[in-house]
Protein backbone atom coordinates (compact mmCIF):
# COMPACT_ATOMS: atom_id res chain seq x y z
CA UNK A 1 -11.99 -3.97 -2.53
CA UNK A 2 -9.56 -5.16 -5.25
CA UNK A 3 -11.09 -7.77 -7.45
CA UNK A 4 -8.16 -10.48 -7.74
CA UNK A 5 -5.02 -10.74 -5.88
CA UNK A 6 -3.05 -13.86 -4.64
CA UNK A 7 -2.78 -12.82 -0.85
CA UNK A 8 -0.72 -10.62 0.97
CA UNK A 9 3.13 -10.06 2.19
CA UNK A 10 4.67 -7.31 4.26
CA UNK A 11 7.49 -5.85 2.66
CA UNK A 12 9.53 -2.98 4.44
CA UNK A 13 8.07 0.69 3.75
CA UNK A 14 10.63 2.24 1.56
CA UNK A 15 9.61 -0.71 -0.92
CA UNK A 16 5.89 0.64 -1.31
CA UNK A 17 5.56 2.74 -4.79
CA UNK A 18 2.75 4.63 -5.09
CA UNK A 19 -0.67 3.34 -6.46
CA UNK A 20 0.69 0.17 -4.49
CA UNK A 21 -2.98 -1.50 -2.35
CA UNK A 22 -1.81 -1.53 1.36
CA UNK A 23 -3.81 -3.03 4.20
CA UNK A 24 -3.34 -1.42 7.45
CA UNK A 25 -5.53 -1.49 10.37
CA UNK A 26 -8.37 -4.17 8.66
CA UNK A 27 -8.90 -1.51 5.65
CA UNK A 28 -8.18 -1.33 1.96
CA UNK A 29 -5.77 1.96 0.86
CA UNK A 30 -3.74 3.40 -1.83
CA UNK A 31 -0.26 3.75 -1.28
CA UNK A 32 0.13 7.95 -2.35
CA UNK A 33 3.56 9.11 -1.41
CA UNK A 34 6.82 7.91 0.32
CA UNK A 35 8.96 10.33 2.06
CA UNK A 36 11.65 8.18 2.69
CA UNK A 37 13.57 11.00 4.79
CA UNK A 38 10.58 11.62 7.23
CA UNK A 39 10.60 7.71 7.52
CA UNK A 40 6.47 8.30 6.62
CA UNK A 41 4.10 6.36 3.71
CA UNK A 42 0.68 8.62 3.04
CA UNK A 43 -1.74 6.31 2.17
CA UNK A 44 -5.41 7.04 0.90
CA UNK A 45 -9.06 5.51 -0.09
CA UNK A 46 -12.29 7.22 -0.76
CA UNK A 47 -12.62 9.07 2.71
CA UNK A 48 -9.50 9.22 4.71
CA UNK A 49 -5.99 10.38 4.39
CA UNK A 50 -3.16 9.09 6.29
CA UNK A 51 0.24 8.72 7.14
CA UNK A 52 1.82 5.53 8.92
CA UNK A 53 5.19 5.42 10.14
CA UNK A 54 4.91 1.52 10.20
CA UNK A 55 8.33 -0.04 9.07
CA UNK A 56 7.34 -3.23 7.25
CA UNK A 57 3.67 -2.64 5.38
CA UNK A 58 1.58 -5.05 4.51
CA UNK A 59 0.53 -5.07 0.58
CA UNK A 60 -1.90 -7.62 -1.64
CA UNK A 61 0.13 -9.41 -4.06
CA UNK A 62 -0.84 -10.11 -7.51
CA UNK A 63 -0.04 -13.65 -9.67
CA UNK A 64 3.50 -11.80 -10.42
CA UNK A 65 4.45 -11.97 -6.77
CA UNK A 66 4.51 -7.67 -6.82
CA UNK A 67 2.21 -5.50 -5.20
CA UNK A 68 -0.83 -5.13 -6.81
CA UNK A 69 -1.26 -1.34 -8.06
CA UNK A 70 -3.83 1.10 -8.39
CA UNK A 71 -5.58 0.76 -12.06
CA UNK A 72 -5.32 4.67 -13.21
CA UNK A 73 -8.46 6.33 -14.57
């Protein structure tokens, strides 16, 4: 679970970047990749890999007001 964020917004898909934290169906993922042709966002976390054709996502928002990304190890 992320640490800090100041709630959560939907925003449509072709916003999502990847390393963006998504919430979609009650779990936590990591936004991956956005074909924006295919209409399709591949989204990730420890043990599953998806793809949701969803057209507005819902994201966690930081203090900024932006999505709150991925920290890169």
């Amino acid at each position: 679970m992320i640490a800090h964020h100041f709630g959560t917004d939907e925003i449509p898909r072709q916003c999502v970047t990847p390393g963006d934290y998504v919430l979609h169906e009650g779990r936590t993922y990591i936004a991956s990749a956005n074909n924006i042709e295919k209409r399709k966002l591949y989204i990730r976390n420890f043990t599953t890999k998806t793809c949701i054709t969803d057209c507005m996502i819902k994201v966690f928002i930081g203090r900024d007001g932006l999505p709150v990304k991925a920290a890169s190890l």
